[in-house]
Protein backbone atom coordinates (compact mmCIF):
# COMPACT_ATOMS: atom_id res chain seq x y z
CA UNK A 1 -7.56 -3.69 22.53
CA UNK A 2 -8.68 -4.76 18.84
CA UNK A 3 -8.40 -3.09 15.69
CA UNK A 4 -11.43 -1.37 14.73
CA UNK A 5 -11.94 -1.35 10.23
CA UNK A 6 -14.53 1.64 8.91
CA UNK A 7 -16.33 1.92 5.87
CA UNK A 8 -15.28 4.46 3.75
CA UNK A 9 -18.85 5.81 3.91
CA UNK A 10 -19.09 6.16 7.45
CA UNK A 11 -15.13 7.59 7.65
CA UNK A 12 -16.84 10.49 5.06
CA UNK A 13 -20.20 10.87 7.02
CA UNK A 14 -17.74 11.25 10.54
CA UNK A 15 -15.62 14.17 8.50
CA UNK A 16 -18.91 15.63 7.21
CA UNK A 17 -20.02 15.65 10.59
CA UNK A 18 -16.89 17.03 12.29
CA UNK A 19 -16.47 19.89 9.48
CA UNK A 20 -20.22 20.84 9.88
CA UNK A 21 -21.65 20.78 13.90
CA UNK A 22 -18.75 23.43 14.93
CA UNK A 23 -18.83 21.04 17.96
CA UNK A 24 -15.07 19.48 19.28
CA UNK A 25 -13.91 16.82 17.56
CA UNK A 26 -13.53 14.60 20.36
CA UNK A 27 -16.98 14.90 21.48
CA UNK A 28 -17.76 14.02 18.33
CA UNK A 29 -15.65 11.34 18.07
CA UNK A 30 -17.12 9.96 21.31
CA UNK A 31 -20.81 10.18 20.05
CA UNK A 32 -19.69 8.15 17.43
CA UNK A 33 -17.49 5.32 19.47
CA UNK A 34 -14.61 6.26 17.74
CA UNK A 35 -11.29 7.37 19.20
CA UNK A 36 -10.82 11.43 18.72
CA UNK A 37 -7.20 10.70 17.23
CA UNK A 38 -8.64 8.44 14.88
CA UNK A 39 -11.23 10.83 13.50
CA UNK A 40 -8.62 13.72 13.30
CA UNK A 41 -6.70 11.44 11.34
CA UNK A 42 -9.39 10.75 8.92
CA UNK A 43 -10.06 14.70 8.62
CA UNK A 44 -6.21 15.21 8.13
CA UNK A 45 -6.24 12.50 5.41
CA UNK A 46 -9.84 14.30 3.54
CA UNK A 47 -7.87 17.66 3.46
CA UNK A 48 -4.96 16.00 1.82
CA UNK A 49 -6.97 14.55 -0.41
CA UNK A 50 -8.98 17.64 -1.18
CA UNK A 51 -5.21 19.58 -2.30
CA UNK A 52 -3.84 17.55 -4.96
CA UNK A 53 -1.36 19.73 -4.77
CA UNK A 54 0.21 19.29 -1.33
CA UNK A 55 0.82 15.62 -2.38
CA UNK A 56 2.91 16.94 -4.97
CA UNK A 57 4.30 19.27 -3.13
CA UNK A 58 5.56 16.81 -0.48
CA UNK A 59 6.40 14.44 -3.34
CA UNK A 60 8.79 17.39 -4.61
CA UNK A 61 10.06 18.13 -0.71
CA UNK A 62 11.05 13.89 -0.23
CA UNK A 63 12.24 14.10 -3.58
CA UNK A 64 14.88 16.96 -2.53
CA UNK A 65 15.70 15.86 0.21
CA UNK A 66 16.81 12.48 -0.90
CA UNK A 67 18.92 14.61 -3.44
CA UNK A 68 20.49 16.50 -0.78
CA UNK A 69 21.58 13.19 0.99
CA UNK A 70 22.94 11.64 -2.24
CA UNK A 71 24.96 14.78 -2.67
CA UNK A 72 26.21 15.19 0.89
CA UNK A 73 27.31 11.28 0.38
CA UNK A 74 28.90 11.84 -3.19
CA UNK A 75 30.74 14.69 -1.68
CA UNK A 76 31.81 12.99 1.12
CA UNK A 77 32.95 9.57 -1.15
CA UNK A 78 34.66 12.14 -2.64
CA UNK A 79 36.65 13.59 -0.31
CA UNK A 80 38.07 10.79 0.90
CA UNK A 81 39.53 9.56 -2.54
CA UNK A 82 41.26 12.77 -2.83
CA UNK A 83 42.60 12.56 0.66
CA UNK A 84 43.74 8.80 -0.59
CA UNK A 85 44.85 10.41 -3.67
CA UNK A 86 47.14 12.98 -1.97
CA UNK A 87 48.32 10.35 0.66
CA UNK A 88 49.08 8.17 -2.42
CA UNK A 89 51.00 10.42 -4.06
CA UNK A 90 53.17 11.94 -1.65
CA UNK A 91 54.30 8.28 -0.65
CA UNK A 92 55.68 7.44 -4.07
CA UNK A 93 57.48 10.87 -4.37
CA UNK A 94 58.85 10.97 -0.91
């Protein structure tokens, strides 16, 4: 199977289309020779683009997440030293 490129112009006028007939999107899809997954993911990617504010929303989201990981791995790193620290210590007094 090949890979199919779309202008940007008829990616809009499939969306328009989808948004305004009421009709399912894969018949849609299939009146246009295009693969229904495909032309949900180009409505998907219009409505995204349409809410500014979802990207920055999910910016925020991967941005806290990646903070949470840092933190669970800082807490771990430092665990461990002050496991080594005790071990440490109690050999030298013992």
């Amino acid at each position: 199977m090949g890979t199919y490129k779309y202008s940007a112009e008829f990616r809009a006028d499939a969306v328009a289309l989808a948004r305004s007939s009421g009709r399912p999107v894969s018949r849609i899809a299939a009146e246009l020779g295009v693969n229904h997954e495909t032309l949900r993911q180009w409505i998907k990617t219009a409505e995204k683009a349409e809410r500014p504010e979802a990207v920055a929303e999910s910016a925020k989201d991967a941005e806290i997440a990646a903070l949470r990981k840092q933190v669970r791995e800082l807490e771990m790193t430092r665990d461990i030293l002050r496991r080594a620290a005790k071990y440490f210590a109690g050999e030298t007094n013992g």
